[in-house]
Protein backbone atom coordinates (compact mmCIF):
# COMPACT_ATOMS: atom_id res chain seq x y z
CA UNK A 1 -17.26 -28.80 -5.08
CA UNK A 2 -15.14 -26.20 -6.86
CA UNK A 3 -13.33 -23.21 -5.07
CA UNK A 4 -15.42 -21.25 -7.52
CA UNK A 5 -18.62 -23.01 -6.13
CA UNK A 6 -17.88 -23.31 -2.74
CA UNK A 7 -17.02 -19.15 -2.89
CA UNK A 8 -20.14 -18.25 -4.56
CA UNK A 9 -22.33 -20.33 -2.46
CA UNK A 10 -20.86 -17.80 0.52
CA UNK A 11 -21.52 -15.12 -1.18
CA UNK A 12 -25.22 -15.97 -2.31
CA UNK A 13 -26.80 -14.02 0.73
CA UNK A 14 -28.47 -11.40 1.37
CA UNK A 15 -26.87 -8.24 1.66
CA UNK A 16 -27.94 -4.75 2.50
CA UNK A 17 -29.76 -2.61 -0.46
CA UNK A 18 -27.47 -0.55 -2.24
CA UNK A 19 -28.83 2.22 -4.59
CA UNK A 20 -27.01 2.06 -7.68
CA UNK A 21 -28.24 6.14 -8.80
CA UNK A 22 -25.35 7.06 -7.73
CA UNK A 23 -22.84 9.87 -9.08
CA UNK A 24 -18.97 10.11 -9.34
CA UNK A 25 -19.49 13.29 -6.78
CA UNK A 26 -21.15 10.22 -4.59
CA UNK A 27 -18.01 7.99 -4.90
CA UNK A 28 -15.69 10.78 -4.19
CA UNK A 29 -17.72 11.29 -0.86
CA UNK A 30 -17.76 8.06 0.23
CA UNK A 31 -14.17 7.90 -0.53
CA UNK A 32 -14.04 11.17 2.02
CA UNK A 33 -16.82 9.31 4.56
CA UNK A 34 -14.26 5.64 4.95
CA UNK A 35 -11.01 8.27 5.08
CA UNK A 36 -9.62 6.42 1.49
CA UNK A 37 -6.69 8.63 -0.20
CA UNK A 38 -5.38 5.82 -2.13
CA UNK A 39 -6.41 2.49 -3.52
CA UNK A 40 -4.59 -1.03 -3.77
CA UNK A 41 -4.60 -3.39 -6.14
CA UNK A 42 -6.98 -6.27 -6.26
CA UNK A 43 -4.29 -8.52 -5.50
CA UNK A 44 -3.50 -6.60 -2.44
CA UNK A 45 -6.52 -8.80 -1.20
CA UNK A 46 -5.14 -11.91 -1.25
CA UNK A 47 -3.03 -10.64 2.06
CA UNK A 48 -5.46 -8.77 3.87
CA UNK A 49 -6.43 -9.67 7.44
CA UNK A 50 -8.85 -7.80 9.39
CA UNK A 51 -11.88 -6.07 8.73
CA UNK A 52 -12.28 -2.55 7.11
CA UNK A 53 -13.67 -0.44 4.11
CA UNK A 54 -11.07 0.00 1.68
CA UNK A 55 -10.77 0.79 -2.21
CA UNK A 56 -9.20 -1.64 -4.79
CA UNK A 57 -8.46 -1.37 -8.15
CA UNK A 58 -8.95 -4.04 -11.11
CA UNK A 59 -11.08 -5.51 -13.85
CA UNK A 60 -14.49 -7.04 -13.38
CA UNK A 61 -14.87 -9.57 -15.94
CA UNK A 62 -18.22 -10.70 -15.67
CA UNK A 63 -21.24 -10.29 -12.89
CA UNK A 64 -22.99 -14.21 -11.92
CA UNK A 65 -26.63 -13.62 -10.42
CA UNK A 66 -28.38 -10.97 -10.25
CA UNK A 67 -30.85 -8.44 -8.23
CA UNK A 68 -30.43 -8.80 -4.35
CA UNK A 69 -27.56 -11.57 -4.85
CA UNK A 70 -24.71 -10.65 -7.32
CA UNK A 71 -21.19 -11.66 -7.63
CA UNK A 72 -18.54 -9.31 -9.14
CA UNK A 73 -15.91 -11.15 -10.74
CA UNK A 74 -12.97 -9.08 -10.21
CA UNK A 75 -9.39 -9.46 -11.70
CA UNK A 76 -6.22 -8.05 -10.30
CA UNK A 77 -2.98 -7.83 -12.01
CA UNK A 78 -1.50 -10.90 -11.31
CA UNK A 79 -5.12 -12.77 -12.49
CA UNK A 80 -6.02 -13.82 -9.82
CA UNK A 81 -9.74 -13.93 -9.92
CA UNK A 82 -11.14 -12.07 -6.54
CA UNK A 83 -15.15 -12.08 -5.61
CA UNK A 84 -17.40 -9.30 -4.56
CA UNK A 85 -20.62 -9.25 -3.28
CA UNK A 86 -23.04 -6.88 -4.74
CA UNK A 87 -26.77 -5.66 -5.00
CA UNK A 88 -28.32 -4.36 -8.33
CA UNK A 89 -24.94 -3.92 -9.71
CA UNK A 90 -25.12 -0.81 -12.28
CA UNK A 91 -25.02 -1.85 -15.57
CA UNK A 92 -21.75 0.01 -17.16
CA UNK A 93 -19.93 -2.98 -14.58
CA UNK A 94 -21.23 -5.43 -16.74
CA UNK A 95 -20.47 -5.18 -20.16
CA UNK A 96 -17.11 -7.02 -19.59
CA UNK A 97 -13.62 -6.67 -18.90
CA UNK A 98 -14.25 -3.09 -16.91
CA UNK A 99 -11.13 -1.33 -15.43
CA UNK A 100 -12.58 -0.27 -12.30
CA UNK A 101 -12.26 1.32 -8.92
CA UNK A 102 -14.51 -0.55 -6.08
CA UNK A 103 -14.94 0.50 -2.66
CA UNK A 104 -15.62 -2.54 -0.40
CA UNK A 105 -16.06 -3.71 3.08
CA UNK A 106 -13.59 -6.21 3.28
CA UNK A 107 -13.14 -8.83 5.83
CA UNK A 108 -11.15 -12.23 6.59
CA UNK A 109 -10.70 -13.32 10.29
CA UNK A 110 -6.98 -15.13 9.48
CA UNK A 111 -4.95 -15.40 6.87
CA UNK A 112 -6.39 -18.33 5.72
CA UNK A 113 -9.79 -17.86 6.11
CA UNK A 114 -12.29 -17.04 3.15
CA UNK A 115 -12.32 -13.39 1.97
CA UNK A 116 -15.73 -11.68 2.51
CA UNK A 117 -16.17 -8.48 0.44
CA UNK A 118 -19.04 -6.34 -0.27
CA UNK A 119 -19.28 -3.74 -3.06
CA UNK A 120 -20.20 -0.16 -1.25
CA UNK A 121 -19.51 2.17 -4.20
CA UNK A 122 -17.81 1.81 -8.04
CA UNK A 123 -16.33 4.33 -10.42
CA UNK A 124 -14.20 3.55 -13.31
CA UNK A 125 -10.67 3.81 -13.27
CA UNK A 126 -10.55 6.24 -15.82
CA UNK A 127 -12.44 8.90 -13.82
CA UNK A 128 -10.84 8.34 -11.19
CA UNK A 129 -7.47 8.63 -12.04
CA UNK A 130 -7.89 11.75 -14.03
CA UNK A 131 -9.44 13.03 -10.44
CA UNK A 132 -6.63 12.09 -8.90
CA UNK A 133 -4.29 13.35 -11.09
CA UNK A 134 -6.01 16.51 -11.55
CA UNK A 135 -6.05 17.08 -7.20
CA UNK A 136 -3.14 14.99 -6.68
CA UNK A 137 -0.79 17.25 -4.37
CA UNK A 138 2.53 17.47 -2.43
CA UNK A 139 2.48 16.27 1.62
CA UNK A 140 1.33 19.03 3.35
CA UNK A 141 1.29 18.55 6.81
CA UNK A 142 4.52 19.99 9.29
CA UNK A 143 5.70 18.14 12.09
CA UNK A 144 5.63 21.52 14.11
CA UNK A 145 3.56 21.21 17.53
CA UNK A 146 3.46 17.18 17.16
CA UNK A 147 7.34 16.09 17.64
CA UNK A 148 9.12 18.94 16.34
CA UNK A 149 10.81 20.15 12.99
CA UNK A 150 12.82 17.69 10.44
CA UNK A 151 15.72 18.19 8.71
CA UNK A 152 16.89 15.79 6.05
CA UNK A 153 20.03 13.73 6.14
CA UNK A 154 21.20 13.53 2.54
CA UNK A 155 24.49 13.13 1.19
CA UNK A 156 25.12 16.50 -0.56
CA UNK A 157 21.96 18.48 0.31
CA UNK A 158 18.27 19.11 -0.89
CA UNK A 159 17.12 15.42 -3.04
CA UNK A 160 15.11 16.76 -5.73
CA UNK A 161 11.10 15.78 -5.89
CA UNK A 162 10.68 12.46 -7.16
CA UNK A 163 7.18 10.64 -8.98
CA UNK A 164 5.32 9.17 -6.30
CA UNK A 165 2.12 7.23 -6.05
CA UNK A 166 3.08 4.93 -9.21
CA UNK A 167 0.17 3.09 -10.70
CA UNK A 168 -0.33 -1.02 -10.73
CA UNK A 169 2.37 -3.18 -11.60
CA UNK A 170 2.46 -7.14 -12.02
CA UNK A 171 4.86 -8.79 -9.50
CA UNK A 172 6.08 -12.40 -8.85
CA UNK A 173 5.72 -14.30 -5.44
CA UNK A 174 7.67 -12.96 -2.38
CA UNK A 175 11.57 -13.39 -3.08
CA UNK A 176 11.31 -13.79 -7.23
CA UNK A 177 11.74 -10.35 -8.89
CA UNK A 178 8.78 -7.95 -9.78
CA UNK A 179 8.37 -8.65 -13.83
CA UNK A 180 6.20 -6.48 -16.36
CA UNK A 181 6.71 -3.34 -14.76
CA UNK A 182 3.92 -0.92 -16.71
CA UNK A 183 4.92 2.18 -18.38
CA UNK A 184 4.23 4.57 -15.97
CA UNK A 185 6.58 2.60 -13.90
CA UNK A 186 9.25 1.91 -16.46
CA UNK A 187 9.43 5.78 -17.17
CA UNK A 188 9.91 6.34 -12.90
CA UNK A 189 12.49 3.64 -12.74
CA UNK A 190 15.71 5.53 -13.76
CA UNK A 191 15.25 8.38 -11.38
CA UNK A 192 15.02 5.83 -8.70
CA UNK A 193 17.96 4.17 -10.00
CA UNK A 194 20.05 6.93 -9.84
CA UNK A 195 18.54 7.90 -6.54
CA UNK A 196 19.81 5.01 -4.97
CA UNK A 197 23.12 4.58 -6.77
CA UNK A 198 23.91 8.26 -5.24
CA UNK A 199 22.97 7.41 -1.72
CA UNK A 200 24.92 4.35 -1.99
CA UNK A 201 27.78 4.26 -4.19
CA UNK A 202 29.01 0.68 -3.32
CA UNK A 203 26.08 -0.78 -4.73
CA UNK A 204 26.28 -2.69 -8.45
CA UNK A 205 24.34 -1.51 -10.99
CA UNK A 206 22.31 -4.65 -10.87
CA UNK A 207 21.44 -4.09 -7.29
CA UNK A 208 20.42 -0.54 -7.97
CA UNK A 209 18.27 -1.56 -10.28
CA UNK A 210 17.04 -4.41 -8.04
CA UNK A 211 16.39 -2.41 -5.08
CA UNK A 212 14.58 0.36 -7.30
CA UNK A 213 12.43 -1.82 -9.40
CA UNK A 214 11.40 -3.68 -6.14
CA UNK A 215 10.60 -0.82 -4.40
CA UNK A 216 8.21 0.65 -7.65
CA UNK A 217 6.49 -2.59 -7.49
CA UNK A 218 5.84 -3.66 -4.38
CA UNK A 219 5.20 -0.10 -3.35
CA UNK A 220 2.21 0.12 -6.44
CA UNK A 221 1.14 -3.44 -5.40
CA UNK A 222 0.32 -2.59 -1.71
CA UNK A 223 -1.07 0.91 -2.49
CA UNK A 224 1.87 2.88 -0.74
CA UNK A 225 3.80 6.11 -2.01
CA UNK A 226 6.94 5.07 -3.00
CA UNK A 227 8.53 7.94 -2.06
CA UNK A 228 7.65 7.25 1.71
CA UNK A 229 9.39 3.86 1.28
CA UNK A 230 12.19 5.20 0.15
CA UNK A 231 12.70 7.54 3.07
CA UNK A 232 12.37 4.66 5.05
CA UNK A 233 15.04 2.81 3.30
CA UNK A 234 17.21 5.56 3.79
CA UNK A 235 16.88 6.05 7.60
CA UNK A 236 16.90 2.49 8.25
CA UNK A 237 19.54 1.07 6.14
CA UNK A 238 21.02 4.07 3.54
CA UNK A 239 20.40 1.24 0.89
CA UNK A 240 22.85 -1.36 2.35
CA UNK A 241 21.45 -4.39 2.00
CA UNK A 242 23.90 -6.36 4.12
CA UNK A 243 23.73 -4.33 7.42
CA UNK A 244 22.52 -5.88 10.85
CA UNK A 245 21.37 -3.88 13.61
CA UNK A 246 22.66 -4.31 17.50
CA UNK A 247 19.22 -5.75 18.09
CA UNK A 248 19.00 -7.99 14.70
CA UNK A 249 17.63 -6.34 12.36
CA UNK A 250 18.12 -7.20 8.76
CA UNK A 251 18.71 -5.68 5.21
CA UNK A 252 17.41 -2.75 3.95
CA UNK A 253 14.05 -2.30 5.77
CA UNK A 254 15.61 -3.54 9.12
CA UNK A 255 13.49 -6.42 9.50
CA UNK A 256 13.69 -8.18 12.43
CA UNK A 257 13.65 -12.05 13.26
CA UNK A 258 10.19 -11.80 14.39
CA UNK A 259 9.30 -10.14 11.00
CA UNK A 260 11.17 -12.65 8.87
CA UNK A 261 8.94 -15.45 10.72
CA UNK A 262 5.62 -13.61 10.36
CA UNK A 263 6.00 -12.74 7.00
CA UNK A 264 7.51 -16.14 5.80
CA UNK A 265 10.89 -14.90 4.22
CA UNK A 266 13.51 -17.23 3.97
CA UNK A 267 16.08 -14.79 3.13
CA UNK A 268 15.58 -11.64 5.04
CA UNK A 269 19.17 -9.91 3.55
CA UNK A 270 17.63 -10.88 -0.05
CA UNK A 271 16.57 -7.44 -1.70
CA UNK A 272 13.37 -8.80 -2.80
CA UNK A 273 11.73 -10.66 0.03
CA UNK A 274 13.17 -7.84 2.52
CA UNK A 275 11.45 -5.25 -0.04
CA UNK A 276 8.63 -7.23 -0.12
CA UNK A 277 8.36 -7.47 3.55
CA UNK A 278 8.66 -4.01 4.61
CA UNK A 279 6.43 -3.13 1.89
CA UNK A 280 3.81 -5.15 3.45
CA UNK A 281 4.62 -4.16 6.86
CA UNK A 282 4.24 -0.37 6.84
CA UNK A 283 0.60 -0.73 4.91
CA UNK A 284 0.15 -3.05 7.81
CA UNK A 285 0.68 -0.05 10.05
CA UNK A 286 -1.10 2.71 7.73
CA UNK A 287 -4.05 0.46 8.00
CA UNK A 288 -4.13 0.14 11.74
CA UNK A 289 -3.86 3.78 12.77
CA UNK A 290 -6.24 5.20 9.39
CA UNK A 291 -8.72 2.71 11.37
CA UNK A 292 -8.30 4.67 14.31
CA UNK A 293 -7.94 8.80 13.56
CA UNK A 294 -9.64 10.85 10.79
CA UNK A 295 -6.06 12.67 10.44
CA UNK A 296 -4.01 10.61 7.52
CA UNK A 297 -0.71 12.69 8.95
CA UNK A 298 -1.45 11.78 12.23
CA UNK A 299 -2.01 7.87 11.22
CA UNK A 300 1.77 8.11 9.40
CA UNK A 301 3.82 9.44 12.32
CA UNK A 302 2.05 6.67 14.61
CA UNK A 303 2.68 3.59 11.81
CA UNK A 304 6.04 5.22 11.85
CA UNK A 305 6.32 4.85 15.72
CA UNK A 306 5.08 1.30 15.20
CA UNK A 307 7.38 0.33 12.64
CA UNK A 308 10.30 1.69 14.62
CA UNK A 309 9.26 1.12 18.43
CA UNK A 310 6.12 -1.75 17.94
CA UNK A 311 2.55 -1.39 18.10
CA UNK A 312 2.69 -1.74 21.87
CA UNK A 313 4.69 0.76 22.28
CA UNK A 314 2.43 3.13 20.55
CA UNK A 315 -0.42 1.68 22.86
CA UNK A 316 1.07 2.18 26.31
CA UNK A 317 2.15 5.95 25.54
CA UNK A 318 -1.05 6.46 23.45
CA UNK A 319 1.18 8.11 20.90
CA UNK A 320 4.81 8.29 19.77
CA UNK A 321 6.88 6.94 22.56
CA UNK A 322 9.05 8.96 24.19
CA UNK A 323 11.88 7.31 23.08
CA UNK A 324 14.87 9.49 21.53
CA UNK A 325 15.52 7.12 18.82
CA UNK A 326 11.82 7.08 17.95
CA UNK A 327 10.68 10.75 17.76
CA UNK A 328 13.96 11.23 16.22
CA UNK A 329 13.26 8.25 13.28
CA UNK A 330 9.86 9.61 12.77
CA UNK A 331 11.30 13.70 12.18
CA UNK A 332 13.64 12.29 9.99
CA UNK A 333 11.43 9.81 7.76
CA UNK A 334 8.73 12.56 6.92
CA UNK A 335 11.70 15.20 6.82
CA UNK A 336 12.85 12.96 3.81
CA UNK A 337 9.77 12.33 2.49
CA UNK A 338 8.53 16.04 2.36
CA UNK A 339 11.75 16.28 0.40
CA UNK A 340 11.32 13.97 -2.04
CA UNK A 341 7.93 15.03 -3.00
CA UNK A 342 9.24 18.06 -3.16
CA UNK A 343 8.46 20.37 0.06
């Protein structure tokens, strides 16, 4: 039996009634009910573990069944072909090749388990990037009465705001470069450049451009801001690729052996695969702790915590730990990253 068979024979079960009357105001307050404030690509499903709502982005091709048992076919930007569960799937999804935002319950108990994923709500992408665009705004939130103030630590004072939230992009397999970068991207990519060639002057040109381009990409691919990554970058490495940490940790994101294991690099000093990696580790964390508060600030000071102390660490204190180096790395990333999106 094919992959495609074996999939759809899965999927063929019943699934709860969904109404398909529903409006873009709906979408927009389901979006508000599962706590969704940005969207991955498709593709972004080919990594996920766990179980949760979450929105993706992509195009469905083609709908097999129909009524009570329906299978989107959706595309992500890679092409890989991804499959969605649905009930009495509106008909504007089915008049082929549909750019589309779907919110789904995902959920895949390993890594290499089968995907479940059932459709909850659709919109096209169309609407709902002009929404976004139209109430996109600036990080908001202070760090006053959490862990105290931030001040940013850039060479030669005050960065100036940079584009953030950069659409879908194509990119290769972990440790290849990111290829086919889309316009909105290309159009970001020299302000990045330049952004990093300033905060680290001994880097190439070719590296700058490596280390910018990867972190547009892979930053669009798993649905984070880019900006936030690169105020990461900056407090953990300044954009020196080569450094290593007392305690190990590698390259720019300051993976750590651990890390480099889990997440299958072979290279952890290679800009790519450490890009790639750290990427994929802080929407690791964004996940866990937006599954766990309402508050989207509050759930980006604790995946900083993790990132920088562990998960367990944020467990036992029930917070940010009180560690120095901790409540001081998390007041510095969001210091930066208020900064750079221009607060």
């Amino acid at each position: 039996m094919s992959r495609f068979a074996r999939t759809l024979a899965l999927f063929l079960v019943a699934t709860p009634f969904l109404a398909w009357s529903q409006t873009f105001d709906e979408y927009i307050q389901l979006r508000k009910k599962y706590g969704i404030s940005s969207s991955a690509d498709a593709d972004a499903l080919n990594s996920f573990v766990g179980n949760r709502v979450m929105e993706v982005k992509g195009t469905v091709t083609g709908v097999v069944g129909s009524g009570d048992s329906e299978i989107l076919m959706l595309v992500g930007p890679e092409g890989e072909q991804h499959f969605v569960s649905s009930t009495n799937t509106p008909d504007w999804l089915k008049s082929g090749s549909v750019p589309a935002r779907l919110i789904v319950q995902a959920s895949r108990d390993s890594e290499h388990a089968l995907l479940h994923a059932t459709l909850i709500g659709a919109a096209s992408e169309s609407t709902v990037a002009a929404y976004e665009a139209k109430t996109a705004k600036p990080l908001k939130a202070p760090l006053s009465g959490r862990i105290g103030g931030s001040k940013s630590s850039r060479k030669g004072g005050r960065p100036q705001p940079m584009q953030g939230d950069v659409p879908r992009v194509t990119t290769n397999p972990v440790g290849q470069p990111p290829t086919n970068i889309s316009a909105n991207l290309s159009a970001a990519l020299p302000q990045y450049v330049a952004f990093v060639k300033q905060r680290n002057k001994r880097l190439t040109d070719d590296q700058a451009q490596r280390i910018a381009q990867s972190i547009l990409a892979y930053s669009a691919h798993f649905g984070v801001d880019a900006r936030l990554i690169v105020a990461i970058i900056i407090t953990e490495s300044d954009f020196n690729p080569n450094t290593t940490s007392r305690a190990g940790a590698m390259g720019l994101g300051q993976l750590m052996p651990v890390n480099k294991r889990e997440l299958g690099l072979t290279d952890a000093y290679d800009i790519e695969q450490n890009l790639w990696g750290t990427v994929r580790l802080v929407r690791g964390h964004i996940d866990k702790y937006s599954a766990q508060t309402d508050d989207s600030f509050e759930a980006l000071v604790l995946a900083l915590a993790g990132y920088n102390a562990g998960n367990g660490a944020v467990k036992k204190y029930g917070g940010v730990p009180p560690y120095r180096e901790t409540q001081n790395y998390v007041r510095k990333v969001i210091g930066i990253y208020r900064q750079l999106c221009g607060k």
